[in-house]
Protein backbone atom coordinates (compact mmCIF):
# COMPACT_ATOMS: atom_id res chain seq x y z
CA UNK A 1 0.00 0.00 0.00
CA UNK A 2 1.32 3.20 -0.76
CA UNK A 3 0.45 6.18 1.47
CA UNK A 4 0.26 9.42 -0.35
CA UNK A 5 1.19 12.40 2.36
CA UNK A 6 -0.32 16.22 0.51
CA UNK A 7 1.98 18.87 2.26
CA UNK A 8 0.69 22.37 3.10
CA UNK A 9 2.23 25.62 3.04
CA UNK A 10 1.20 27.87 5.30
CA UNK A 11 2.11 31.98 4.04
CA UNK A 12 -0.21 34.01 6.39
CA UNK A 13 3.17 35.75 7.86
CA UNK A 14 4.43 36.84 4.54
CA UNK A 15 1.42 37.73 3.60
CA UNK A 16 0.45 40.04 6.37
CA UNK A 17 4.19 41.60 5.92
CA UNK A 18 3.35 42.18 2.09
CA UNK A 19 -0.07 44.16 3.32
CA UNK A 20 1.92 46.02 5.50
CA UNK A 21 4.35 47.24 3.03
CA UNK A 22 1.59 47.82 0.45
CA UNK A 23 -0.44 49.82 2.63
CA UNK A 24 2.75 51.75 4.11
CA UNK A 25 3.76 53.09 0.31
CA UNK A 26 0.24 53.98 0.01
CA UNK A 27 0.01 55.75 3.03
CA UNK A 28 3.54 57.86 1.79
CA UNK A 29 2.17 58.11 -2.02
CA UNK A 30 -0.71 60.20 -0.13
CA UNK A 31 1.23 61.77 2.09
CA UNK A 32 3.34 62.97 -0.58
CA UNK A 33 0.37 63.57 -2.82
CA UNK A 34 -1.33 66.19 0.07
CA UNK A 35 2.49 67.97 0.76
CA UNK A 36 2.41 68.82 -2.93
CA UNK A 37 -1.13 69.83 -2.41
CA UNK A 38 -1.00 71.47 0.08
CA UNK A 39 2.55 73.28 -0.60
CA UNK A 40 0.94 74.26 -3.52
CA UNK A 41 -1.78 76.08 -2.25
CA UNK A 42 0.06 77.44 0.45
CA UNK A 43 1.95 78.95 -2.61
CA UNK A 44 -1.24 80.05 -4.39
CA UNK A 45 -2.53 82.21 -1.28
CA UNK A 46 1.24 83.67 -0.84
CA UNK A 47 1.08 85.11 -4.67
CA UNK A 48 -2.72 86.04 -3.78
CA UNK A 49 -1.52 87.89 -0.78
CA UNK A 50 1.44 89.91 -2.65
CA UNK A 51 -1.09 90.39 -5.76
CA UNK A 52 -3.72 91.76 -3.37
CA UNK A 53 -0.55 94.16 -0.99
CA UNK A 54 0.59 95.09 -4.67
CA UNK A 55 -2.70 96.56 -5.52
CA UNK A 56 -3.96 98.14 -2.02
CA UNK A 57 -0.20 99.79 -2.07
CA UNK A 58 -1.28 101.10 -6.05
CA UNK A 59 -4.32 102.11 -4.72
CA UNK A 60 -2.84 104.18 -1.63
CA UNK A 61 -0.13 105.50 -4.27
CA UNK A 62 -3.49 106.99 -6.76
CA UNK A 63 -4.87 108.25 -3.83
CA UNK A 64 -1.46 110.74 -2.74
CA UNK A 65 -1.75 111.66 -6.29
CA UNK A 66 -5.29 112.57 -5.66
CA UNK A 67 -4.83 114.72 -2.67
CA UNK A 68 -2.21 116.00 -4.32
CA UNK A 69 -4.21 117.32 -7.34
CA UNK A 70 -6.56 118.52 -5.09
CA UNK A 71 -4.32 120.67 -3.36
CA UNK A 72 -0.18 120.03 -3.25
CA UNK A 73 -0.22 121.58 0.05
CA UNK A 74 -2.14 119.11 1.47
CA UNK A 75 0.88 116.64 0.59
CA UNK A 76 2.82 116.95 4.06
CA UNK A 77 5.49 115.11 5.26
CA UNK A 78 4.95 112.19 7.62
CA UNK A 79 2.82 108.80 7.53
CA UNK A 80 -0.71 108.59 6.22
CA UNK A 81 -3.55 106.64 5.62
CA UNK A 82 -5.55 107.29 3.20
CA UNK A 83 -9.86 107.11 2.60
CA UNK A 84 -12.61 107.97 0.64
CA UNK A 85 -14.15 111.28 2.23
CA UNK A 86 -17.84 111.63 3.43
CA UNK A 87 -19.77 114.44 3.90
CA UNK A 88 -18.22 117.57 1.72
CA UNK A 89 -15.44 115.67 0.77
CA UNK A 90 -17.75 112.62 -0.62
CA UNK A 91 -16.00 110.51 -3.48
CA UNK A 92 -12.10 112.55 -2.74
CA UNK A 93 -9.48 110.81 -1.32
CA UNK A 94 -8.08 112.54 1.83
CA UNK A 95 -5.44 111.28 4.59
CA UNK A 96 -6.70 109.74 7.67
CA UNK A 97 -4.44 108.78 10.52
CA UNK A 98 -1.05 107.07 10.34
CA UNK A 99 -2.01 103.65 8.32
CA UNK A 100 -5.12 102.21 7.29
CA UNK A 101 -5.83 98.60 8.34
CA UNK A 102 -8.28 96.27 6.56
CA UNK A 103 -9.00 92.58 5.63
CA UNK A 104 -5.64 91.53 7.67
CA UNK A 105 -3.67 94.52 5.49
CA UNK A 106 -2.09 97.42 6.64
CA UNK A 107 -1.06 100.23 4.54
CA UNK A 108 1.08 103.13 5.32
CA UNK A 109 2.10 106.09 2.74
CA UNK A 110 5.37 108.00 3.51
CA UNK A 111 5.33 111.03 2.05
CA UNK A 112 9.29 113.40 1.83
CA UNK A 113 10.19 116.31 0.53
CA UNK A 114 12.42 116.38 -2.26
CA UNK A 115 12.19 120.26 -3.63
CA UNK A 116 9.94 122.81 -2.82
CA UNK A 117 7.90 121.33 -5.85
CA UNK A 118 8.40 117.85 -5.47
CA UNK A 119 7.74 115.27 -2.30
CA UNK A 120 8.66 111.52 -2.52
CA UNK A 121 5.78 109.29 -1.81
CA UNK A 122 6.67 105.58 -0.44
CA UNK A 123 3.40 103.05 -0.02
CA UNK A 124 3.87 99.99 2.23
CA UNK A 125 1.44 97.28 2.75
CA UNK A 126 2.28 94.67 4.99
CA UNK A 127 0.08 91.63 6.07
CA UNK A 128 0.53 88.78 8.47
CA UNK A 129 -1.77 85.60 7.98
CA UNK A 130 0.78 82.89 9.80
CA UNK A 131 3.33 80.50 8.82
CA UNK A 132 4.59 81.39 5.52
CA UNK A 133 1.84 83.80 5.00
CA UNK A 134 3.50 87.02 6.20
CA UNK A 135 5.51 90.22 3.77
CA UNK A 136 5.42 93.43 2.64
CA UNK A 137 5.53 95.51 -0.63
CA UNK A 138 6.81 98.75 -1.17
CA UNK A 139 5.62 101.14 -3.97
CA UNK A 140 7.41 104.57 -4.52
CA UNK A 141 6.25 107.30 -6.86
CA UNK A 142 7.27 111.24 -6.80
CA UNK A 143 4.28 113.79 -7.00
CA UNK A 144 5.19 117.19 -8.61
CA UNK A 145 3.40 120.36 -8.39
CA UNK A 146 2.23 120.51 -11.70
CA UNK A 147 0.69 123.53 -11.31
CA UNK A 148 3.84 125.38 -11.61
CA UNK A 149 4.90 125.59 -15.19
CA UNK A 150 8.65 124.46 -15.80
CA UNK A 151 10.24 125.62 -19.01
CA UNK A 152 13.59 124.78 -21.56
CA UNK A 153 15.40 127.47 -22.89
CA UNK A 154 17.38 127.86 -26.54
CA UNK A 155 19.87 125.46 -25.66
CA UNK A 156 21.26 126.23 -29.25
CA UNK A 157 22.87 129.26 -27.29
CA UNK A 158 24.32 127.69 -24.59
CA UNK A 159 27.01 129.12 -22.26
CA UNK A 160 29.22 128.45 -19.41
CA UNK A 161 27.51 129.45 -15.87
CA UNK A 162 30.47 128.11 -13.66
CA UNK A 163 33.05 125.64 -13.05
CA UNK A 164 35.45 123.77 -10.28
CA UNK A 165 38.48 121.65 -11.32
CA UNK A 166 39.52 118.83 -8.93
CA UNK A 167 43.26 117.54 -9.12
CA UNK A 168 45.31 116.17 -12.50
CA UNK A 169 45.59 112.92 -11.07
CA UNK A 170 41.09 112.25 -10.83
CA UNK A 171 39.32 111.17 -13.49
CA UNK A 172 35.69 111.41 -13.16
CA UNK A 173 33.26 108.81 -14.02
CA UNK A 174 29.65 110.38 -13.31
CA UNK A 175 27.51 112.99 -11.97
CA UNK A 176 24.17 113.65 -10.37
CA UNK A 177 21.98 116.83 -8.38
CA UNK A 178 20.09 115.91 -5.45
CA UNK A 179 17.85 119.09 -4.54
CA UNK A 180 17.02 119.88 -1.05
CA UNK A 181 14.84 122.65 -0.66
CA UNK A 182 16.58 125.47 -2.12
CA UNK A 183 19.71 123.95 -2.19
CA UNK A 184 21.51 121.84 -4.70
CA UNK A 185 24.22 119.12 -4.37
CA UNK A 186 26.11 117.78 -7.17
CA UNK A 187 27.63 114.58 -6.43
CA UNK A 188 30.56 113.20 -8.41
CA UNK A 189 32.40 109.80 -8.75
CA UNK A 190 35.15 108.97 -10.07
CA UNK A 191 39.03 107.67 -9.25
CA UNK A 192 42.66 108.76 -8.89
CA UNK A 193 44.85 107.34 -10.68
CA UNK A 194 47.78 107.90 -9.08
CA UNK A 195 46.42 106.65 -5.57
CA UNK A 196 44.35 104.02 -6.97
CA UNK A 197 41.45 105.31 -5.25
CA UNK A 198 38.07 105.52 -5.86
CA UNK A 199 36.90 109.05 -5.30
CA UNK A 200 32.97 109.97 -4.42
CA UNK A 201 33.32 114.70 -4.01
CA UNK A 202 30.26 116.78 -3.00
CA UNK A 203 29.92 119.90 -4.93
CA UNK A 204 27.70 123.00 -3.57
CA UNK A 205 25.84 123.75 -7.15
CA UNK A 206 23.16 126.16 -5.72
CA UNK A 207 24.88 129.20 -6.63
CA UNK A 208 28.14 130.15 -8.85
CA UNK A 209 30.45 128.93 -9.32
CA UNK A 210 30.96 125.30 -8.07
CA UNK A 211 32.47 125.12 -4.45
CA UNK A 212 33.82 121.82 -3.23
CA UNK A 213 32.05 120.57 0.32
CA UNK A 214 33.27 116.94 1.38
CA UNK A 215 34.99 114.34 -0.15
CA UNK A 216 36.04 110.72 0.46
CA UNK A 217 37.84 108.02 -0.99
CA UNK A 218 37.58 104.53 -0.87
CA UNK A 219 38.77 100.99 -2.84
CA UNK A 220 38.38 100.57 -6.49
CA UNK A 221 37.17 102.58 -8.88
CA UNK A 222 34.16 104.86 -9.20
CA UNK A 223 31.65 104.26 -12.10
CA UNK A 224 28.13 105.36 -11.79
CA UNK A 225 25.23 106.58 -9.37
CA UNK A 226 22.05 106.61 -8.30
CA UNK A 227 19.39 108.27 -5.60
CA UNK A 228 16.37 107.27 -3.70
CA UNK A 229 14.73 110.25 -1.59
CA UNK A 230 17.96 110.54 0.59
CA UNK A 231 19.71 107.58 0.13
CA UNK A 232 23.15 107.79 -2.43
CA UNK A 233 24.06 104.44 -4.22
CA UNK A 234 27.79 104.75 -5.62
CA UNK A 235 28.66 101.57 -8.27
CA UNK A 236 32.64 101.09 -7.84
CA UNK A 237 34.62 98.06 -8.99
CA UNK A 238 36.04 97.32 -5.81
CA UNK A 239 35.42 93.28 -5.33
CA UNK A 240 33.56 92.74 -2.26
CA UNK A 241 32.03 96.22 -2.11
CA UNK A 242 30.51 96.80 -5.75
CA UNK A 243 28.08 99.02 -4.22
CA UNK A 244 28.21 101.61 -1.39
CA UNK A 245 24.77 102.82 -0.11
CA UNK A 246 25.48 106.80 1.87
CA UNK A 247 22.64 108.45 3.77
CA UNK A 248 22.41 111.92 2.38
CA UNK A 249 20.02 113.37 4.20
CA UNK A 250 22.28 116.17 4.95
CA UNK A 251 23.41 116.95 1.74
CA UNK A 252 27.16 117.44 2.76
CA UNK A 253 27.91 115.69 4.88
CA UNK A 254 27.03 111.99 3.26
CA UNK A 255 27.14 108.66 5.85
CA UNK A 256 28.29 105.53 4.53
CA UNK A 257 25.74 102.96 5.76
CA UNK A 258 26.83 99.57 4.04
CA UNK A 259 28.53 98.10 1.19
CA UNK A 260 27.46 95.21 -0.71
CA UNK A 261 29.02 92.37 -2.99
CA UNK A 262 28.03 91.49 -6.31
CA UNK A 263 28.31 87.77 -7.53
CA UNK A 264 31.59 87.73 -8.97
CA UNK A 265 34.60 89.72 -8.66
CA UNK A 266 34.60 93.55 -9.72
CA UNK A 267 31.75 92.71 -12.37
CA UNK A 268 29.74 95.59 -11.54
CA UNK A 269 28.97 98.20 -14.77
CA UNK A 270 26.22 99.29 -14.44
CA UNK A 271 23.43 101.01 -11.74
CA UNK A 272 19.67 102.44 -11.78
CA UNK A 273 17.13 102.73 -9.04
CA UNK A 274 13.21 101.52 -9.44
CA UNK A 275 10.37 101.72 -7.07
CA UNK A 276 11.87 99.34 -3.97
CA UNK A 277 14.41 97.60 -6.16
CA UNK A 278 18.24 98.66 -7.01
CA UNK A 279 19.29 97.36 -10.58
CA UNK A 280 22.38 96.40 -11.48
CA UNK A 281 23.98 95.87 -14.76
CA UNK A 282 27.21 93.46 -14.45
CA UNK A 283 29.91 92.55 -16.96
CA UNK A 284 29.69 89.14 -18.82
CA UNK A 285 30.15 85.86 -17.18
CA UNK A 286 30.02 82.11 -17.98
CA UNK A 287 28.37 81.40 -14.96
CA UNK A 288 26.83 84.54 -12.95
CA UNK A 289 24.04 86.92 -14.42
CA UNK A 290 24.45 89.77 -16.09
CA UNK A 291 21.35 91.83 -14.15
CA UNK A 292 20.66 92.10 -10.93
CA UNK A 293 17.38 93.06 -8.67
CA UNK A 294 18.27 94.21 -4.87
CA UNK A 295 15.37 94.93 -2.56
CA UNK A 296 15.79 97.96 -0.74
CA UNK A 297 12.67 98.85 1.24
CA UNK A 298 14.88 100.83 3.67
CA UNK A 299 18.39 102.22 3.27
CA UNK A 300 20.03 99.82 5.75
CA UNK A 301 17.99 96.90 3.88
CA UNK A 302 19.91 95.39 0.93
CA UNK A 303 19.49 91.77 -0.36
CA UNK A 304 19.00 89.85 -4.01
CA UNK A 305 15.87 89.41 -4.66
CA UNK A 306 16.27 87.95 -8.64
CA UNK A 307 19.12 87.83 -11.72
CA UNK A 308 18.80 87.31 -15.18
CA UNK A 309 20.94 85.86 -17.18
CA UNK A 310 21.83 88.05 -20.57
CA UNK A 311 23.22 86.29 -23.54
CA UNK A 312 23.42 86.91 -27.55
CA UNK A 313 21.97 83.55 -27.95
CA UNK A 314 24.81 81.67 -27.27
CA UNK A 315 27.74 83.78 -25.26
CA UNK A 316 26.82 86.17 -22.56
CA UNK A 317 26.72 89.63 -22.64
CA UNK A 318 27.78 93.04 -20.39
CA UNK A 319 25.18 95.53 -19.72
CA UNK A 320 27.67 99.16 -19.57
CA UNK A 321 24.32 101.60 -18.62
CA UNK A 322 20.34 101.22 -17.62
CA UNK A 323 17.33 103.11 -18.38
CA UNK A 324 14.13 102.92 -16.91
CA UNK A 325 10.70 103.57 -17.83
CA UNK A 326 7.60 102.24 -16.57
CA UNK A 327 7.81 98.49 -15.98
CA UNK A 328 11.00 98.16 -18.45
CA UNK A 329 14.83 98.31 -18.59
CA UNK A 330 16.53 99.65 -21.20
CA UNK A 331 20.23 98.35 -21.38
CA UNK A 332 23.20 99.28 -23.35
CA UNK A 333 25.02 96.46 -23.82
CA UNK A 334 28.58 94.51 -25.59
CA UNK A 335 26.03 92.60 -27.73
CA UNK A 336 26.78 93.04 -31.74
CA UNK A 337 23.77 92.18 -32.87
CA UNK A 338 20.95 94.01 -30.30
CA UNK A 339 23.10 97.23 -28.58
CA UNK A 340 19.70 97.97 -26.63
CA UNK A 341 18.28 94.90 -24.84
CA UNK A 342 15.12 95.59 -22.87
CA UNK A 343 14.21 93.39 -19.66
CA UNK A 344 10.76 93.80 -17.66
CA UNK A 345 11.92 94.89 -14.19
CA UNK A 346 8.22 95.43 -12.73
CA UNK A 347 8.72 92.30 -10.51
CA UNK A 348 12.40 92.14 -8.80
CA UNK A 349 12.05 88.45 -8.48
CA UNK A 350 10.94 87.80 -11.52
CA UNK A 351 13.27 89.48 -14.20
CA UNK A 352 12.52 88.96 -17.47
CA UNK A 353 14.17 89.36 -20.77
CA UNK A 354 11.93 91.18 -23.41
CA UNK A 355 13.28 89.84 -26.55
CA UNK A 356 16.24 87.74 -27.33
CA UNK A 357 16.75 90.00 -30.32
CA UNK A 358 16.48 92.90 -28.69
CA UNK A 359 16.66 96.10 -31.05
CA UNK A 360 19.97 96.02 -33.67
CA UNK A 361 22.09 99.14 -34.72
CA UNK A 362 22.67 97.05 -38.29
CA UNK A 363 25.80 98.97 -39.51
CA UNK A 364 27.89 97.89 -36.60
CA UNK A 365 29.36 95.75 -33.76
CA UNK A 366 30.28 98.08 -31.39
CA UNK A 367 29.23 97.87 -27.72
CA UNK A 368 26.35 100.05 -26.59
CA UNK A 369 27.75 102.25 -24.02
CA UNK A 370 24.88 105.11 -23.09
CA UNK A 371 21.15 105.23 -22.55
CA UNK A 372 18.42 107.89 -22.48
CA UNK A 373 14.90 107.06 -22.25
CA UNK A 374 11.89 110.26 -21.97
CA UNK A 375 8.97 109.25 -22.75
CA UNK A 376 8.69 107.84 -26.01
CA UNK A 377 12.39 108.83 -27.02
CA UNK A 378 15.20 106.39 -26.63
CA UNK A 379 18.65 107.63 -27.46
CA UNK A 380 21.75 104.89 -27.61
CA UNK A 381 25.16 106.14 -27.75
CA UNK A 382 28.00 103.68 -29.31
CA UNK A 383 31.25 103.14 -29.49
CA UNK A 384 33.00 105.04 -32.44
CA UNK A 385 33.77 103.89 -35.83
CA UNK A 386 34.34 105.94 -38.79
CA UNK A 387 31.47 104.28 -40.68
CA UNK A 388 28.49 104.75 -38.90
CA UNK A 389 26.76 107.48 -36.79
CA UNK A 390 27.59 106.95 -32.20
CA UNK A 391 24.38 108.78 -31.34
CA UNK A 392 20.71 106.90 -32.29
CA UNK A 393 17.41 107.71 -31.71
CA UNK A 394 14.41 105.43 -31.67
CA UNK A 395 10.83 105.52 -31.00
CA UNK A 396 9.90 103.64 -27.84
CA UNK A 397 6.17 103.20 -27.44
CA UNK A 398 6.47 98.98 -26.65
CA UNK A 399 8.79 97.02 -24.51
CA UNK A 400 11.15 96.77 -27.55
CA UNK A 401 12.23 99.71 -30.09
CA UNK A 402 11.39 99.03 -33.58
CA UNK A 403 11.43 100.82 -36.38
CA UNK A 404 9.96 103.06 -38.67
CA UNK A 405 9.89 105.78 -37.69
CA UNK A 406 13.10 106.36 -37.47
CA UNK A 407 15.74 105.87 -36.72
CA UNK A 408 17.33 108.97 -36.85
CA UNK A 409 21.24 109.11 -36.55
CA UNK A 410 23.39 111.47 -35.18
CA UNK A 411 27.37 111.53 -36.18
CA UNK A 412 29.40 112.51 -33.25
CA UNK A 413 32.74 112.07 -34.39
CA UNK A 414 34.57 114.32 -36.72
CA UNK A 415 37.64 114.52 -39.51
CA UNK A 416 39.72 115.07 -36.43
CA UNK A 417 38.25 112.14 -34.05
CA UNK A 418 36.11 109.86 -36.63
CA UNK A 419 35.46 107.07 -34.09
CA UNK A 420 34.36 109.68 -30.96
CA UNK A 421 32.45 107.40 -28.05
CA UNK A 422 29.64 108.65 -26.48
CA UNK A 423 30.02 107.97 -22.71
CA UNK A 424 26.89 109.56 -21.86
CA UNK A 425 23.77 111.17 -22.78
CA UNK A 426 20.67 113.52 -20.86
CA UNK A 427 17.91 114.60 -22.64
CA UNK A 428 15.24 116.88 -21.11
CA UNK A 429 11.56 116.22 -20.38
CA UNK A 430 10.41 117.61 -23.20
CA UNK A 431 12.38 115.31 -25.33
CA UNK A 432 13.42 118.57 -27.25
CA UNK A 433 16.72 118.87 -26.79
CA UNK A 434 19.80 115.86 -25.90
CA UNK A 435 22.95 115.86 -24.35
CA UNK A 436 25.92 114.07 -24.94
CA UNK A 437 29.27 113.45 -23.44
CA UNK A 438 31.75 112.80 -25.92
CA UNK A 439 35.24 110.80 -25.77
CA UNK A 440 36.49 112.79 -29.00
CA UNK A 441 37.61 116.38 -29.92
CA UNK A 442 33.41 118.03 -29.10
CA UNK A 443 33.40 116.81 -25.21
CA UNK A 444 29.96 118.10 -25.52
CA UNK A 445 27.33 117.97 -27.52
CA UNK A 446 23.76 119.67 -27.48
CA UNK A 447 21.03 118.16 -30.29
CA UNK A 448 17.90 119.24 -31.29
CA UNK A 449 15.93 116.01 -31.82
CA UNK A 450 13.41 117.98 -33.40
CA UNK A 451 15.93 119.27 -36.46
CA UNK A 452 17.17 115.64 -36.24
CA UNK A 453 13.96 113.83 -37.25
CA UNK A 454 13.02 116.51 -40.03
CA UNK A 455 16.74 115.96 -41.47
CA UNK A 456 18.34 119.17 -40.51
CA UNK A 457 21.35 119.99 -39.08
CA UNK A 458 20.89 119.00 -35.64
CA UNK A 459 24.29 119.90 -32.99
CA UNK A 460 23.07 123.13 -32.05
CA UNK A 461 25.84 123.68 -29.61
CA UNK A 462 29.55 121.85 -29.00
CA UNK A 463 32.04 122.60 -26.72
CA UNK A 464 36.08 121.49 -26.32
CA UNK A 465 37.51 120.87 -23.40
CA UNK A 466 40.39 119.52 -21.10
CA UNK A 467 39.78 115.50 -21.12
CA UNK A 468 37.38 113.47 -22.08
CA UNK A 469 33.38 114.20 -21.94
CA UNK A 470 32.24 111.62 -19.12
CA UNK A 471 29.26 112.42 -17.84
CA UNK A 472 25.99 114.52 -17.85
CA UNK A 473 23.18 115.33 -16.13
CA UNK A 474 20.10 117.66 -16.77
CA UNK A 475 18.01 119.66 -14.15
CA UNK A 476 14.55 120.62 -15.02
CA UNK A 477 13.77 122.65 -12.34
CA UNK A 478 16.73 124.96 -12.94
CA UNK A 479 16.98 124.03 -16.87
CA UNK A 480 20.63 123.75 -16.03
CA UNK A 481 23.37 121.15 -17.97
CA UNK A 482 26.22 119.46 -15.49
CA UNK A 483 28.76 118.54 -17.10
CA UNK A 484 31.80 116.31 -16.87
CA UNK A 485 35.25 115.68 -18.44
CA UNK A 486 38.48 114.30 -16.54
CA UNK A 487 38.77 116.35 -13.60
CA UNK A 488 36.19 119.35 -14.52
CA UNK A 489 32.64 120.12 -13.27
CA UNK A 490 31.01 122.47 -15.72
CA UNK A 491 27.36 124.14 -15.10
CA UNK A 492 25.76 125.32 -18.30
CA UNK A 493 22.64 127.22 -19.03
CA UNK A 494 20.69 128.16 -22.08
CA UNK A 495 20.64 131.47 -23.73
């Protein structure tokens, strides 16, 4: 008899481990799943909160202009609110308080004085909903007393109101008038070249001729500035310190508050002030960006908030000078084929660049080195060549310049200097007349645009002088030209 034995296998062990294992990636694929979920909204209500800070600070920003239409007295220094009126002053904005607090949102507008005719206008809104929920925006405008009617003179008749020369060894770099009541400061960077210094001077400019009120030197080399309400930003090439920020809230005596790096070492080129954000233009780089966006809410407050990388397509590119309007950047910059790139700048984290193309000078490859930008005129200056024209104008009514009309070309070199660099150029509000500093044997240069785009002889006005034409800068409210070469600060006025 043969016994046949059936064996059984008994897997209940294993195969209460396998359900354990199964229902343990489960549980993390929807724990991971609800993270991303909820991460994800969490990011959707921070954007809604900055959206909705962007536009109550907007709002509070249309409302100073409102009051200030209404009467620009009633635009005092000090912290507001602001609210719809009742009563006799139904449906008009007025101020009310310190801040105005709503919906978990508090809003405060600064208001400054930068002239007797213009005040400085900053509009925070801050809000604090908990973890991760919690910032601020800060909105800046200036409000002008329109009512007072500000007028150019024949600038075809220019002539010399007053000048100050510093030492042989400086050479200056640029210039720019900060106003004060009735009293103007002309600030001027630059370097020494026999010291190796970089050189920041503080000339008195309210009266003629020049006179010389502070100085200070410091590492590297001096290159460009810029100004928000009474803070001073110097650009230098010093590596480390790219930028120096100076209180200058009394006008001569300036107080260095910080210095800041730039990625790289001594990249910096470039410098131009926006709302809360300082941009600045850096020279090209494999591996670092080219533009930079630094929140600065408060003078003593300085950090990156977004870069851009800037490239031709395939190399990258330096950015030598930056114009603003509106919710653009203009740049001059190294590349051959677009001089002018334009980048939106309206969000500092967020920098974006407006064509890859950008706009191209076609009858050269030299660098853009200068930028003007009034309303609808932009103005490039070049590096020289004997073939082409250094000074450009375009029409700019779009992110990016095209053409026609225009453009319309302006030769700034000569049978003496052929290839003459423009280093810099103003123009004035009215977009009637433009200013150039010239590294050739006319230093300066005045143009009518107006002659220029109906084909007629447009320098209305040149000058020679010692050194180089560096840098210029045009006041409205005195309709006055500052002027720099190598180690001369010259104040002109129109006939």
């Amino acid at each position: 008899m043969v016994l046949h034995f059936r064996v059984r296998r008994c897997h209940s062990g294993f195969l209460l481990l396998e359900a354990l294992i199964a229902f343990t990636l489960l549980g993390l694929f929807l724990l991971a799943v609800g993270l991303t979920l909820l991460l994800s909204h969490r990011g959707v209500l921070a954007a809604g909160d900055r959206t909705r800070g962007i536009g109550l600070a907007e709002r509070a920003l249309e409302a100073a202009r409102s009051i200030r239409d209404q009467s620009f007295a009633s635009v005092t220094d000090g912290n507001h609110g602001v609210v719809v009126g009742t009563g006799a002053s139904a449906g008009q904005w007025k101020w009310s308080g310190t801040a105005v607090t709503g919906s978990g949102y508090t809003t405060v507008v600064t208001v400054s004085t930068i002239a007797a005719d213009r005040k400085r206008a900053d509009a925070r809104t801050s809000w604090n909903f908990g973890a991760s929920r919690s910032g601020s925006v800060l909105l800046t405008t200036e409000l002008t007393d329109w009512r007072l009617a500000w007028s150019v003179g024949n600038w075809g008749v220019a002539s010399l109101d007053g000048s100050i020369t510093e030492g042989a060894a400086v050479v200056f770099r640029d210039v720019l008038v900060v106003a004060s009541g009735s009293t103007l400061a002309a600030y001027v960077t630059g370097d020494d070249s026999v010291a190796g210094n970089g050189v920041l001077v503080a000339y008195d400019v309210t009266t003629m001729p020049p006179t010389k009120q502070w100085s200070e030197t410091f590492g590297g080399q001096g290159l460009q500035l810029a100004v928000r309400g009474s803070t001073l930003y110097v650009l230098t090439r010093a590596a480390g310190s790219e930028v120096r920020v100076y209180n200058i809230a009394s006008l001569f005596s300036p107080a260095l508050l910080s210095s800041r790096d730039i990625p790289g070492s001594g990249r910096a080129r470039s410098i131009a002030v926006r709302q809360d954000a300082l941009l600045v233009g850096a020279a090209q780089d494999a591996v670092e960006a080219e533009l930079y966006a630094y929140a600065i809410p408060q003078a003593s407050i300085f950090t990156l908030s977004g870069s851009l990388q800037m490239t031709d397509g395939s190399a990258p590119i330096s950015i030598n000078m930056i114009g603003l309007r509106g919710k653009y950047g203009y740049l001059a910059t190294s590349q051959d084929t677009a001089e002018l790139r334009v980048a939106g700048v309206d969000d500092a984290e967020r920098l974006t660049a407006q064509s890859a193309s950008g706009y191209n000078l076609t009858d050269r490859s030299e660098d853009g080195t200068a930028i003007a930008i009034t309303g609808t005129a932009a103005l490039i200056g070049t590096q020289g060549g004997s073939l082409f024209s250094e000074a450009v104008l375009l029409t700019a009514t779009g992110a990016v310049p095209r053409s026609p009309p225009g453009p319309w070309a302006h030769e700034a070199g000569s049978g003496v200097s052929p290839s003459a660099q423009v280093n810099d150029i103003a123009m004035d509000p009215s977009q009637r007349y433009a200013f150039c500093a010239v590294e050739g044997d006319r230093d300066l240069q005045i143009v009518d645009l107006r002659k220029l785009q109906q084909g007629q002889p447009e320098e209305v006005f040149s000058a020679t002088l010692a050194g180089f034409g560096r840098a210029v800068h045009y006041n409205i409210q005195r309709d006055r030209l500052y002027m720099l070469t190598d180690t001369i600060l010259s104040v002109y006025k129109p006939g």
